[in-house]
PDB file of N, CA and C in Angstrom:
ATOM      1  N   UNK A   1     148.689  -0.864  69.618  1.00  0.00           N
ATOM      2  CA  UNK A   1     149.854  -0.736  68.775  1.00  0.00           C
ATOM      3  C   UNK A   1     150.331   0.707  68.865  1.00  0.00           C
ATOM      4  N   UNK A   2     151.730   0.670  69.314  1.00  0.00           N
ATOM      5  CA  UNK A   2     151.914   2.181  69.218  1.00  0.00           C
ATOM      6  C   UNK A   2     152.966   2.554  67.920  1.00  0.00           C
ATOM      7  N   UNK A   3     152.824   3.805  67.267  1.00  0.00           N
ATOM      8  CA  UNK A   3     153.900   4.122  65.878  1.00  0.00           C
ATOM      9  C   UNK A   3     154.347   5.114  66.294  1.00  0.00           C
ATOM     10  N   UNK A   4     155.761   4.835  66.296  1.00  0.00           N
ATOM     11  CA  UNK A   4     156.459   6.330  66.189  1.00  0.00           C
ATOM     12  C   UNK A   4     156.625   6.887  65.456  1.00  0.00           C
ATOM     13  N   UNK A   5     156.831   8.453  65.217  1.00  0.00           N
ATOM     14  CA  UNK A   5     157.184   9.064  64.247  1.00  0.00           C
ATOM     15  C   UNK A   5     158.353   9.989  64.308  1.00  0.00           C
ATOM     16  N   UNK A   6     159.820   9.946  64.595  1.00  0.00           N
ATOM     17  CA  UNK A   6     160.781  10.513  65.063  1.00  0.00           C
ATOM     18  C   UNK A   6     160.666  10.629  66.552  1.00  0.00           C
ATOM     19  N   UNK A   7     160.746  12.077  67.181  1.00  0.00           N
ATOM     20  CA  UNK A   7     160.152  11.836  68.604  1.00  0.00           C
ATOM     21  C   UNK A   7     159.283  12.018  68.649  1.00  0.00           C
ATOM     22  N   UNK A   8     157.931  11.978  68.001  1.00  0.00           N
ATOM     23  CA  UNK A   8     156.545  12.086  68.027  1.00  0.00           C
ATOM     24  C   UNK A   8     155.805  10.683  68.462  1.00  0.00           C
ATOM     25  N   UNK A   9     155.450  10.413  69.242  1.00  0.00           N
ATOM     26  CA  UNK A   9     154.658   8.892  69.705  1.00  0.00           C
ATOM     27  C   UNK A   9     153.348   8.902  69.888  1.00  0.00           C
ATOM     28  N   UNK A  10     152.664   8.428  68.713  1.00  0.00           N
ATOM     29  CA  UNK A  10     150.955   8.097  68.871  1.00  0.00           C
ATOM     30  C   UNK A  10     150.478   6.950  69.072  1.00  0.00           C
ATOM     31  N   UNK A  11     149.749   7.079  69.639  1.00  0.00           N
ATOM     32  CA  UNK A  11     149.135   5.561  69.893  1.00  0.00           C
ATOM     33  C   UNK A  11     147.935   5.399  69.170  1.00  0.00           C
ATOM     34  N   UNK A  12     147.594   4.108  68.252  1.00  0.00           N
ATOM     35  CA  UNK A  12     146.547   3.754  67.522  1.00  0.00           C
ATOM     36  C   UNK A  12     145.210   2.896  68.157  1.00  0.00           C
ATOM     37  N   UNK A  13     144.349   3.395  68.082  1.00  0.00           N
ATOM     38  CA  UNK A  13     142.951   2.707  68.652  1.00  0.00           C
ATOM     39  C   UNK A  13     142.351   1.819  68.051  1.00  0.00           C
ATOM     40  N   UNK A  14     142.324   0.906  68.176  1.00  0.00           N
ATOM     41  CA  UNK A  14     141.430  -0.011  66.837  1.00  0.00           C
ATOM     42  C   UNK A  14     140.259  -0.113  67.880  1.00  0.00           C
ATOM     43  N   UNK A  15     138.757   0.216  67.203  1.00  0.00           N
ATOM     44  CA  UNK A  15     137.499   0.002  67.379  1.00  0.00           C
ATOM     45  C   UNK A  15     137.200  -1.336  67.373  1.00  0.00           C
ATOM     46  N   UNK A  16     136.305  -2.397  68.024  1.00  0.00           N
ATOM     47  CA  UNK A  16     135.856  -3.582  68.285  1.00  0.00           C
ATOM     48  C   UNK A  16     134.139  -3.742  67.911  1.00  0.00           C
ATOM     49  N   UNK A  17     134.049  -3.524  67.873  1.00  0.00           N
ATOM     50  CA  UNK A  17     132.448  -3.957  67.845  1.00  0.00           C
ATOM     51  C   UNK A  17     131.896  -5.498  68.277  1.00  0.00           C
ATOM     52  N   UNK A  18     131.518  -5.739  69.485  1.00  0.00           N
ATOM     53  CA  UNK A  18     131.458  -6.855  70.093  1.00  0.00           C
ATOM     54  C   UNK A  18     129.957  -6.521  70.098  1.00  0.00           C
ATOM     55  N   UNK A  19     129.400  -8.287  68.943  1.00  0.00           N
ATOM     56  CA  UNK A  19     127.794  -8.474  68.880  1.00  0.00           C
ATOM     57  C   UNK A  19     127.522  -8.884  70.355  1.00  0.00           C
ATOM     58  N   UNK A  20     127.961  -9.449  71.175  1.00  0.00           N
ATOM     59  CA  UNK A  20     127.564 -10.339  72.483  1.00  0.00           C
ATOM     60  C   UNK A  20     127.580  -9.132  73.216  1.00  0.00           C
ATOM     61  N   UNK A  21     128.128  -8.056  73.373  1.00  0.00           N
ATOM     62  CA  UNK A  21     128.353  -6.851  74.373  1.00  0.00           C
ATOM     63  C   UNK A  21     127.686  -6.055  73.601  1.00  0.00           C
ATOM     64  N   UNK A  22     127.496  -5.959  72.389  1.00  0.00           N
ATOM     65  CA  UNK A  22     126.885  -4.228  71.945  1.00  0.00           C
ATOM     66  C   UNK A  22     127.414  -3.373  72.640  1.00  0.00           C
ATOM     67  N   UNK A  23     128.696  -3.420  71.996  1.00  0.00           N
ATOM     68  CA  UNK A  23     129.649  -2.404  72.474  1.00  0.00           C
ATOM     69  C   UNK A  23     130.903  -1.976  71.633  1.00  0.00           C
ATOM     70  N   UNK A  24     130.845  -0.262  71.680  1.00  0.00           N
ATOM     71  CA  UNK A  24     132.180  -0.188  70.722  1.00  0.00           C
ATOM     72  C   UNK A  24     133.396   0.219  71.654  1.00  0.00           C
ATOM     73  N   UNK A  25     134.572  -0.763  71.603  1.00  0.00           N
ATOM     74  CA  UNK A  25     135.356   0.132  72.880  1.00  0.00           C
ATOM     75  C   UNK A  25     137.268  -0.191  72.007  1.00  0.00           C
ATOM     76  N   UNK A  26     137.815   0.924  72.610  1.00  0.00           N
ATOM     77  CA  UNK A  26     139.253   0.924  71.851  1.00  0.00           C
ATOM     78  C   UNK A  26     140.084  -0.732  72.730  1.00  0.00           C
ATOM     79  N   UNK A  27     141.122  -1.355  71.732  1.00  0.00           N
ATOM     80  CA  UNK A  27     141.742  -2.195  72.182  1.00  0.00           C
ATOM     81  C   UNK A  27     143.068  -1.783  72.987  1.00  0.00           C
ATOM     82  N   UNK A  28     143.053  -2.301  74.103  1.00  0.00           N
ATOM     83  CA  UNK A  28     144.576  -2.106  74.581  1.00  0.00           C
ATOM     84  C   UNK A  28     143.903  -2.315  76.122  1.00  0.00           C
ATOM     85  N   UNK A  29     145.166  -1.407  76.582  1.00  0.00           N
ATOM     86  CA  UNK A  29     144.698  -1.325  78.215  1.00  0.00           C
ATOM     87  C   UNK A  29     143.462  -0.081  78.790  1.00  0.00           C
ATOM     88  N   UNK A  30     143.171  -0.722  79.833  1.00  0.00           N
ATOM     89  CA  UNK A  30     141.428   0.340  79.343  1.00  0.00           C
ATOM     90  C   UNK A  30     140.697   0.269  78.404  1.00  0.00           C
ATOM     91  N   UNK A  31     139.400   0.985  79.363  1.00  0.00           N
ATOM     92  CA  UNK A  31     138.530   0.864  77.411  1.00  0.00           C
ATOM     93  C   UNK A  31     138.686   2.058  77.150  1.00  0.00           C
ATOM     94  N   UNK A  32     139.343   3.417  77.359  1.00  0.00           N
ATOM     95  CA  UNK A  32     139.486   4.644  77.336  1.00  0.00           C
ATOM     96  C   UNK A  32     140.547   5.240  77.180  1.00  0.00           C
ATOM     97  N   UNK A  33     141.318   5.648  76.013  1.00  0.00           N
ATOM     98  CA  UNK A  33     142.589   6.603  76.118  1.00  0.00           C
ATOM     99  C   UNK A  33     142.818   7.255  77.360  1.00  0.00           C
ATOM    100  N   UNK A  34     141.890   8.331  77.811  1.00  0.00           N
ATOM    101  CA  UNK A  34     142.504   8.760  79.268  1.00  0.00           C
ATOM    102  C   UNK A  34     142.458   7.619  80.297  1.00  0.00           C
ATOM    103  N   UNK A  35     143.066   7.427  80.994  1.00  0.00           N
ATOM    104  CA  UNK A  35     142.572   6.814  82.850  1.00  0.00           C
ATOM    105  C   UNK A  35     143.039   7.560  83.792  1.00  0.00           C
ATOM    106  N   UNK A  36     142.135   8.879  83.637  1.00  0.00           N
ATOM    107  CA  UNK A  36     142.404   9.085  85.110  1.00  0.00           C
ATOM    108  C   UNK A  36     141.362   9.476  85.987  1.00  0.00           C
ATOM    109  N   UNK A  37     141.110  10.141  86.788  1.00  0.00           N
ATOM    110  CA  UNK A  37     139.551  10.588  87.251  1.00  0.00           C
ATOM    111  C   UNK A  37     139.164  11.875  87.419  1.00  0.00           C
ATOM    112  N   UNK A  38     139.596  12.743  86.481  1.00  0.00           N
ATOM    113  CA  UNK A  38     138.747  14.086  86.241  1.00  0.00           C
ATOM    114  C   UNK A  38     138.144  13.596  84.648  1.00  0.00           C
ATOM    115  N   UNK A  39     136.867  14.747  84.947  1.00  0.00           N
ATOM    116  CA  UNK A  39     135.895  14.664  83.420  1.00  0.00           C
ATOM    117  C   UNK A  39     137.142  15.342  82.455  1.00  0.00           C
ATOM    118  N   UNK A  40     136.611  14.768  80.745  1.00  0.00           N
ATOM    119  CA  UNK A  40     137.642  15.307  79.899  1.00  0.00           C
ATOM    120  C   UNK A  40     136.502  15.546  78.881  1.00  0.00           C
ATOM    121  N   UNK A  41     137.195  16.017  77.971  1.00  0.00           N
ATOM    122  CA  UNK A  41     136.848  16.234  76.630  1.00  0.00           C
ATOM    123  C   UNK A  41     136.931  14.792  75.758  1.00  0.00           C
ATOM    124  N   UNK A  42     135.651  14.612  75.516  1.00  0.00           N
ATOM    125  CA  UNK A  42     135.934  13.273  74.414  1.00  0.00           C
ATOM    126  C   UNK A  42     135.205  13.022  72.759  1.00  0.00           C
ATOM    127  N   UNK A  43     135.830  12.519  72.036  1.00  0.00           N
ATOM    128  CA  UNK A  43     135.110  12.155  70.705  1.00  0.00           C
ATOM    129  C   UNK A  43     135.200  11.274  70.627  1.00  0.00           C
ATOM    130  N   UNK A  44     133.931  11.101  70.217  1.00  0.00           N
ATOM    131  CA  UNK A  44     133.244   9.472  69.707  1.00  0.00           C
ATOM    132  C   UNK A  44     133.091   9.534  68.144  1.00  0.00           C
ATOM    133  N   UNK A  45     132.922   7.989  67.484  1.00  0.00           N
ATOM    134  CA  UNK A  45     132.327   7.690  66.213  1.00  0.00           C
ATOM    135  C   UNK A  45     131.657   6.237  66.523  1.00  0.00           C
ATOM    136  N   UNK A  46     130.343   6.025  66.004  1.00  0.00           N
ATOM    137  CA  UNK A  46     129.611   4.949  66.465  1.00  0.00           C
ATOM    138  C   UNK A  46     130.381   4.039  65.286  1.00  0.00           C
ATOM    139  N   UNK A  47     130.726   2.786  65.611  1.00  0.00           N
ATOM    140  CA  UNK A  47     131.538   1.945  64.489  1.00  0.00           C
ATOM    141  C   UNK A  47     130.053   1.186  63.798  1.00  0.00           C
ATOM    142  N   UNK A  48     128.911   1.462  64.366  1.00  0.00           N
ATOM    143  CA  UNK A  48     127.693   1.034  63.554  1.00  0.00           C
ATOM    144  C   UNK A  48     127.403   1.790  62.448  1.00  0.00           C
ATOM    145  N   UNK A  49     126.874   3.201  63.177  1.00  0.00           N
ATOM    146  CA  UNK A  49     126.121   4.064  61.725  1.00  0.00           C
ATOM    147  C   UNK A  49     127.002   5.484  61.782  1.00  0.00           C
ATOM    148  N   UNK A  50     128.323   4.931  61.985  1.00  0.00           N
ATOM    149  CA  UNK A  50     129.518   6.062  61.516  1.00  0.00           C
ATOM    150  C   UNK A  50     129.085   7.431  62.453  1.00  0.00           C
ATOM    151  N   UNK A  51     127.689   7.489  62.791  1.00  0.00           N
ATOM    152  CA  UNK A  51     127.408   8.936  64.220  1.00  0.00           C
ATOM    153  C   UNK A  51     128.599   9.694  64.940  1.00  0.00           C
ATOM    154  N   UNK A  52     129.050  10.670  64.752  1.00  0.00           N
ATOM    155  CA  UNK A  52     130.147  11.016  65.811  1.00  0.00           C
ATOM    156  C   UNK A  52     129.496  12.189  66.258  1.00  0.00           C
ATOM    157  N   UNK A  53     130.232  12.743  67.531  1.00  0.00           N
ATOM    158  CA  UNK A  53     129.959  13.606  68.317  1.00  0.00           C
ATOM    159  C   UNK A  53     131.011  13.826  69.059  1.00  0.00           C
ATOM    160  N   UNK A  54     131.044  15.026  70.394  1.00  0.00           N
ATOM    161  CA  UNK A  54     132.027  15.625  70.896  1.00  0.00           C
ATOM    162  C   UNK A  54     131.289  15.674  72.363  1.00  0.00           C
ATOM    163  N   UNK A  55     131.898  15.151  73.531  1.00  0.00           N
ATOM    164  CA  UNK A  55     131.281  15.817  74.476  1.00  0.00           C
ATOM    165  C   UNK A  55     132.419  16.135  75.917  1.00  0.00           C
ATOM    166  N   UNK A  56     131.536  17.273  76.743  1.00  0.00           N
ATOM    167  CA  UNK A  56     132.573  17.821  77.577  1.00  0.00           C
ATOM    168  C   UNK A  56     132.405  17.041  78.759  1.00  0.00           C
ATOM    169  N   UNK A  57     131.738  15.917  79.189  1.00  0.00           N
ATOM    170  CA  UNK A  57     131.370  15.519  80.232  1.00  0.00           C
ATOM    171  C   UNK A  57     131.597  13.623  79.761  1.00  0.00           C
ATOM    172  N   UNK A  58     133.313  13.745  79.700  1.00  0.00           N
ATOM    173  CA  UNK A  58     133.845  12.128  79.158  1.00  0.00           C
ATOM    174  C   UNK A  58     134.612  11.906  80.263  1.00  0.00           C
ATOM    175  N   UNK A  59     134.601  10.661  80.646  1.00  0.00           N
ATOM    176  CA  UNK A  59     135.414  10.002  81.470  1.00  0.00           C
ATOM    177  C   UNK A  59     136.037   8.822  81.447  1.00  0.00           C
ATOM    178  N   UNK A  60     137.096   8.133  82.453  1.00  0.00           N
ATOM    179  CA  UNK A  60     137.854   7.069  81.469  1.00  0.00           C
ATOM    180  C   UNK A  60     137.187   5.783  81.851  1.00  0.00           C
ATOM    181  N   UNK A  61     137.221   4.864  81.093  1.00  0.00           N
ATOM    182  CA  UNK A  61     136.457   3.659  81.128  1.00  0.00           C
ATOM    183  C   UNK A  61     134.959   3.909  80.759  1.00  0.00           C
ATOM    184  N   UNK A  62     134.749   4.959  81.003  1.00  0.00           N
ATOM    185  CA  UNK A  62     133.101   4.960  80.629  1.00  0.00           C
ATOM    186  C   UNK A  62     132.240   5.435  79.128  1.00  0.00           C
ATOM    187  N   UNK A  63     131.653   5.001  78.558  1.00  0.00           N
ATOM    188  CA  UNK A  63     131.179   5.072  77.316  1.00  0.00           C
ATOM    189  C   UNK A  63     129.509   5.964  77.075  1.00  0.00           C
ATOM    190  N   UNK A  64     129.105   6.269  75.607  1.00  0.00           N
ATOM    191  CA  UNK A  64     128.037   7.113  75.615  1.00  0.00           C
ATOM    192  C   UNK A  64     127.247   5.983  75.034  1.00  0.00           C
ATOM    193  N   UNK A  65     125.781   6.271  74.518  1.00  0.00           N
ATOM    194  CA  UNK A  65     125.216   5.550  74.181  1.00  0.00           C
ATOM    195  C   UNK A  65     124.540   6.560  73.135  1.00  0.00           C
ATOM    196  N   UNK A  66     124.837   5.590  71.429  1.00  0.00           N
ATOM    197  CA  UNK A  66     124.561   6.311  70.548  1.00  0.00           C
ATOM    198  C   UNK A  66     122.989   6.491  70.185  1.00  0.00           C
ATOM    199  N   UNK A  67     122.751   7.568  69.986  1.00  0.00           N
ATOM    200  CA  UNK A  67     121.258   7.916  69.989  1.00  0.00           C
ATOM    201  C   UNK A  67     121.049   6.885  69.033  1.00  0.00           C
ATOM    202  N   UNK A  68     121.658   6.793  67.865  1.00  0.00           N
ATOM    203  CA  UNK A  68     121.014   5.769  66.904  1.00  0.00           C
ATOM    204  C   UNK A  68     120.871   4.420  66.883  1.00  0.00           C
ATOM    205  N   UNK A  69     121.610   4.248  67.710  1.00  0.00           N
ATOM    206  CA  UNK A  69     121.963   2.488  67.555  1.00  0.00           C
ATOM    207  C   UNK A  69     121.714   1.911  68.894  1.00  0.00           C
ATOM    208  N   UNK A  70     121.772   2.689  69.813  1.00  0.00           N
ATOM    209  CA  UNK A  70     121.723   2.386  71.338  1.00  0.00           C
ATOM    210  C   UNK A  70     122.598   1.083  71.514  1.00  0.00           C
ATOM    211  N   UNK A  71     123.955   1.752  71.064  1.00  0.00           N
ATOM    212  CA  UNK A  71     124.915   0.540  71.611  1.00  0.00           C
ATOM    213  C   UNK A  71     125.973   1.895  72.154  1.00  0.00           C
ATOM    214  N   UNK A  72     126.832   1.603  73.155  1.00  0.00           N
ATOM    215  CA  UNK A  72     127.698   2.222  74.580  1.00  0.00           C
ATOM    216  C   UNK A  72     128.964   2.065  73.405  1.00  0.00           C
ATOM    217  N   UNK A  73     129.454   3.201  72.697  1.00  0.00           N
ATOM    218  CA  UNK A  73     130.322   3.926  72.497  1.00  0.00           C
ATOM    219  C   UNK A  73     131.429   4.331  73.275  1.00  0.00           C
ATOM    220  N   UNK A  74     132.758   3.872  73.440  1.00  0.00           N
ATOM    221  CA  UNK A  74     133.655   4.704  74.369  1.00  0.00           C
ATOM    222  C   UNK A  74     134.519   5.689  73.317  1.00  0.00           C
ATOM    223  N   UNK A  75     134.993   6.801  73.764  1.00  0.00           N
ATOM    224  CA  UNK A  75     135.596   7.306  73.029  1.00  0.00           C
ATOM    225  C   UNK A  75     136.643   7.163  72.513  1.00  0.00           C
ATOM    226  N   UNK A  76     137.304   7.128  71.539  1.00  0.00           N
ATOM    227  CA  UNK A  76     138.398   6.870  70.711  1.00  0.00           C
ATOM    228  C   UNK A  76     139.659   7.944  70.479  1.00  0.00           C
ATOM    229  N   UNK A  77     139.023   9.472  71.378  1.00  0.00           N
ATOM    230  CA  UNK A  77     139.738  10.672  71.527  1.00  0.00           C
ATOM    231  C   UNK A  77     139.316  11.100  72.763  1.00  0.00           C
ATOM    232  N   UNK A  78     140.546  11.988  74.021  1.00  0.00           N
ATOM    233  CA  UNK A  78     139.867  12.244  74.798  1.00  0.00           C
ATOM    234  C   UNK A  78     141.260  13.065  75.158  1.00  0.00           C
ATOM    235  N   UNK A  79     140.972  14.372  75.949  1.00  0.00           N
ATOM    236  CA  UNK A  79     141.909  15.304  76.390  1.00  0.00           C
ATOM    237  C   UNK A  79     141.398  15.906  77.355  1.00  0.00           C
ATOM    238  N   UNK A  80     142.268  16.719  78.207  1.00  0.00           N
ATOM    239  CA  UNK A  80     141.751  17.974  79.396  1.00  0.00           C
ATOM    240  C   UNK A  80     141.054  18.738  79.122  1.00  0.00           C
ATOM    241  N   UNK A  81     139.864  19.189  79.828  1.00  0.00           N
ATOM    242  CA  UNK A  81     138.577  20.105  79.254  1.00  0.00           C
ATOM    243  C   UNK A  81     139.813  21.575  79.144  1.00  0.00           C
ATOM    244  N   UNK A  82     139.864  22.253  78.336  1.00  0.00           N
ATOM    245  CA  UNK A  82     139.912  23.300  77.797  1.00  0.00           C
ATOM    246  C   UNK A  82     139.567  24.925  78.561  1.00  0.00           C
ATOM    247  N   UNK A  83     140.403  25.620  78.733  1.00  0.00           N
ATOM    248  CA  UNK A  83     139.640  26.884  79.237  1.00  0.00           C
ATOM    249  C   UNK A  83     139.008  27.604  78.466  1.00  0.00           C
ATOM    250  N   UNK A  84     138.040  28.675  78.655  1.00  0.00           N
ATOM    251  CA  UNK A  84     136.731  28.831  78.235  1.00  0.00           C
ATOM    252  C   UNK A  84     137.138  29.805  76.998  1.00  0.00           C
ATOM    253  N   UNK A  85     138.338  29.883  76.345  1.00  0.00           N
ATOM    254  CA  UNK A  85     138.458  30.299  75.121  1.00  0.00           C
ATOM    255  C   UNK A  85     138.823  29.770  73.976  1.00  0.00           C
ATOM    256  N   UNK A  86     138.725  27.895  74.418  1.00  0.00           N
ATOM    257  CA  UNK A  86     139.053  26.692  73.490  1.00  0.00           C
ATOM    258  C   UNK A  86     137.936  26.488  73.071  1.00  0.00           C
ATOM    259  N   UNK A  87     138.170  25.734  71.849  1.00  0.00           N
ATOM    260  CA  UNK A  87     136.624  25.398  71.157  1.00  0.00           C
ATOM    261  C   UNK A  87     136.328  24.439  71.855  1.00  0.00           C
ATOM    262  N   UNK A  88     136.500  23.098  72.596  1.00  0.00           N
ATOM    263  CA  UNK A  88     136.057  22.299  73.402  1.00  0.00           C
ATOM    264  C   UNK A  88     135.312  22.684  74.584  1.00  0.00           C
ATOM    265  N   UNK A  89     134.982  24.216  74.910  1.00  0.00           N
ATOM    266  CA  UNK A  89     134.025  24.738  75.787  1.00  0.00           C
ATOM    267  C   UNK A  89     132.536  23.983  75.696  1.00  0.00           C
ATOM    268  N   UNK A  90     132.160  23.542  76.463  1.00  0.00           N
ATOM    269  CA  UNK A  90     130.792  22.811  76.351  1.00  0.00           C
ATOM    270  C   UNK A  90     129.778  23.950  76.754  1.00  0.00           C
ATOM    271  N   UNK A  91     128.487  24.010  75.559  1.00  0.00           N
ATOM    272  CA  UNK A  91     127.753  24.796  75.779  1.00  0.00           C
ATOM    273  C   UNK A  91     126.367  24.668  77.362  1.00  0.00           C
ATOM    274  N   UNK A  92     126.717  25.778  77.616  1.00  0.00           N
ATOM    275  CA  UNK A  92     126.195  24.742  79.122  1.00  0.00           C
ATOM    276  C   UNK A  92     124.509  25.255  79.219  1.00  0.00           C
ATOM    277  N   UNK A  93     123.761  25.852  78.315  1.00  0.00           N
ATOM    278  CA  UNK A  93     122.729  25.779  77.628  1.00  0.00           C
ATOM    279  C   UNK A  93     122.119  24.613  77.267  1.00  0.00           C
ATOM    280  N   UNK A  94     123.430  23.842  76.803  1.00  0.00           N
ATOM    281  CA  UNK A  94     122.410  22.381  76.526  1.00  0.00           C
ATOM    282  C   UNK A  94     122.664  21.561  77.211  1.00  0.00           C
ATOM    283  N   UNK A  95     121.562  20.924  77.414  1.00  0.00           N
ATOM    284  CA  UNK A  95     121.331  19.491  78.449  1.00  0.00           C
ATOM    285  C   UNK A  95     121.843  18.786  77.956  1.00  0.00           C
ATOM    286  N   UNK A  96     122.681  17.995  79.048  1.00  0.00           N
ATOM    287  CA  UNK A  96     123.654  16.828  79.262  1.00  0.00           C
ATOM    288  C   UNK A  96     122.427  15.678  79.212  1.00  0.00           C
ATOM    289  N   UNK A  97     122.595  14.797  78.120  1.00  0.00           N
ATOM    290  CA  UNK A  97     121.197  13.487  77.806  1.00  0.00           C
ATOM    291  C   UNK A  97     122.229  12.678  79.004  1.00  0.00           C
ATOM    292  N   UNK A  98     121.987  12.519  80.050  1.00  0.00           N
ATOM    293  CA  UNK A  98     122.268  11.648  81.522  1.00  0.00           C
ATOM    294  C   UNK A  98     121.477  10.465  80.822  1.00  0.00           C
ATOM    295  N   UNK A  99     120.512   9.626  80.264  1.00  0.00           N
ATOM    296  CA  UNK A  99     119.980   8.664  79.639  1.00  0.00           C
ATOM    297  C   UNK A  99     121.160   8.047  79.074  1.00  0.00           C
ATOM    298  N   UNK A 100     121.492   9.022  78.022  1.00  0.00           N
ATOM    299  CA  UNK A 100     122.577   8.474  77.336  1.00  0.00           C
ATOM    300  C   UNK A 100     124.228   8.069  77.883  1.00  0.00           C
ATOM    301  N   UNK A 101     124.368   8.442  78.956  1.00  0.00           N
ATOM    302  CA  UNK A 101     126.056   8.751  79.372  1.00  0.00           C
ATOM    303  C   UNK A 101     125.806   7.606  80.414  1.00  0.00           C
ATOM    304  N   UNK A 102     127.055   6.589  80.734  1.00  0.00           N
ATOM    305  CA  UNK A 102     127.174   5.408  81.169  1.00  0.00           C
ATOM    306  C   UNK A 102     128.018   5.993  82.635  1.00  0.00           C
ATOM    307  N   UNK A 103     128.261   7.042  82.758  1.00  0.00           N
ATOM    308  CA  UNK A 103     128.647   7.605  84.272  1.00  0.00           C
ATOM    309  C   UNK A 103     127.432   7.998  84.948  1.00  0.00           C
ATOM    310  N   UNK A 104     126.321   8.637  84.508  1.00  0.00           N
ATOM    311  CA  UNK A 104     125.126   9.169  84.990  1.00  0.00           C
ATOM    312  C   UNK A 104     124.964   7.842  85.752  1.00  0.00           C
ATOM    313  N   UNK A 105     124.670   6.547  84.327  1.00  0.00           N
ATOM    314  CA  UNK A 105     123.835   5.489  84.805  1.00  0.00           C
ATOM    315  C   UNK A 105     124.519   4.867  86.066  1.00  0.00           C
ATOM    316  N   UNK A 106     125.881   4.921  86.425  1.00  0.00           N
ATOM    317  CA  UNK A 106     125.894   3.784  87.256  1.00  0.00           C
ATOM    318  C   UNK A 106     126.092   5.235  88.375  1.00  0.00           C
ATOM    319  N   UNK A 107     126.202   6.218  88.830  1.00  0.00           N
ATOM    320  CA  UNK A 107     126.548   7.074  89.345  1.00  0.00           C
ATOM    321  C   UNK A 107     124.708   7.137  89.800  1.00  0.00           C
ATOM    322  N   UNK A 108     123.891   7.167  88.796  1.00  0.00           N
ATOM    323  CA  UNK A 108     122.355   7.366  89.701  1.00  0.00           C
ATOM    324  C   UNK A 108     122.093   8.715  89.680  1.00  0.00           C
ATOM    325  N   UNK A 109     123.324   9.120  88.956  1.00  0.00           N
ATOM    326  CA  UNK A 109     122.816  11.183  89.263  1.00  0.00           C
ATOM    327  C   UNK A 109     123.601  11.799  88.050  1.00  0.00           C
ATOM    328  N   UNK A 110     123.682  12.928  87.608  1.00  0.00           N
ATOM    329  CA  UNK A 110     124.203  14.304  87.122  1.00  0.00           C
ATOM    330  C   UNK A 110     125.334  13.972  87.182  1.00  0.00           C
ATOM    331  N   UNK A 111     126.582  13.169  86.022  1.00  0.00           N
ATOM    332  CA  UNK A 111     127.794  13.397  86.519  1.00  0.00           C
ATOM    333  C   UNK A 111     128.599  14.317  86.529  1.00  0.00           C
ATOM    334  N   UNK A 112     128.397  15.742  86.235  1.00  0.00           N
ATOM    335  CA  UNK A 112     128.944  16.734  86.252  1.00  0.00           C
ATOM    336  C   UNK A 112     129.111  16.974  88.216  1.00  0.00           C
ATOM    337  N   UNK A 113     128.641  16.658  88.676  1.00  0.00           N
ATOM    338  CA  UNK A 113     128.311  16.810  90.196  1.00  0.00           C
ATOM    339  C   UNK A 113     129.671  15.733  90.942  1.00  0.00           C
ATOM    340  N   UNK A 114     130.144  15.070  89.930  1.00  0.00           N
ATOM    341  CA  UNK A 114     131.355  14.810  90.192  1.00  0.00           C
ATOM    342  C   UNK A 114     132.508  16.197  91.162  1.00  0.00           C
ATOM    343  N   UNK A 115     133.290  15.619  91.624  1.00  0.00           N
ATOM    344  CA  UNK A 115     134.192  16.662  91.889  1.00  0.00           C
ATOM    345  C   UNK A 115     135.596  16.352  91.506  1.00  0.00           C
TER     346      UNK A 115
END
């Protein structure tokens, strides 16, 4: 569903929670606000136990897997990674949980190693 607001145009995500998939993914086309194929900036909220998080290593169609619930989360927000004086800078100190991220899994590796 999209709402306008004068010339302002947002588009609304409604969350799904599918028991047969254990899966939370936005309705429309894609399961991902972005589609395109560079990594982005994305936010999640688990529609189970409300969990949200932020991560710099999001991509489109592909979902996280919430530490708590271990159901594949896609994000519901997602934009161009940021240059390194935006707060969306990913701390690169911390390890990327590849367990958790649904690009690692079908990728078999590090998806930052993307190009």
């Amino acid at each position: 569903m999209q709402v306008f607001h004068g010339e302002r145009r947002e588009q609304e995500i409604d969350i799904v929670l599918s028991d047969r998939q254990q899966e939370a993914r936005p309705k429309g086309e894609g399961l991902t606000p972005y589609q395109g194929k560079k990594r982005c900036f994305g936010e999640y909220k688990c529609p189970k136990c409300k969990r949200k998080w932020m991560s710099g290593n999001s991509w489109a169609n592909m979902g996280q897997e919430c530490i708590k619930c271990h159901i594949n989360v896609y994000p519901h927000k997602q934009r161009p990674l940021e240059k390194p004086d935006g707060l969306d800078v990913s701390d690169q100190s911390k390890e990327h949980p590849q367990h958790l991220c649904e690009k690692c899994k079908v990728l078999g590796y590090y998806c930052r190693r993307v190009q």
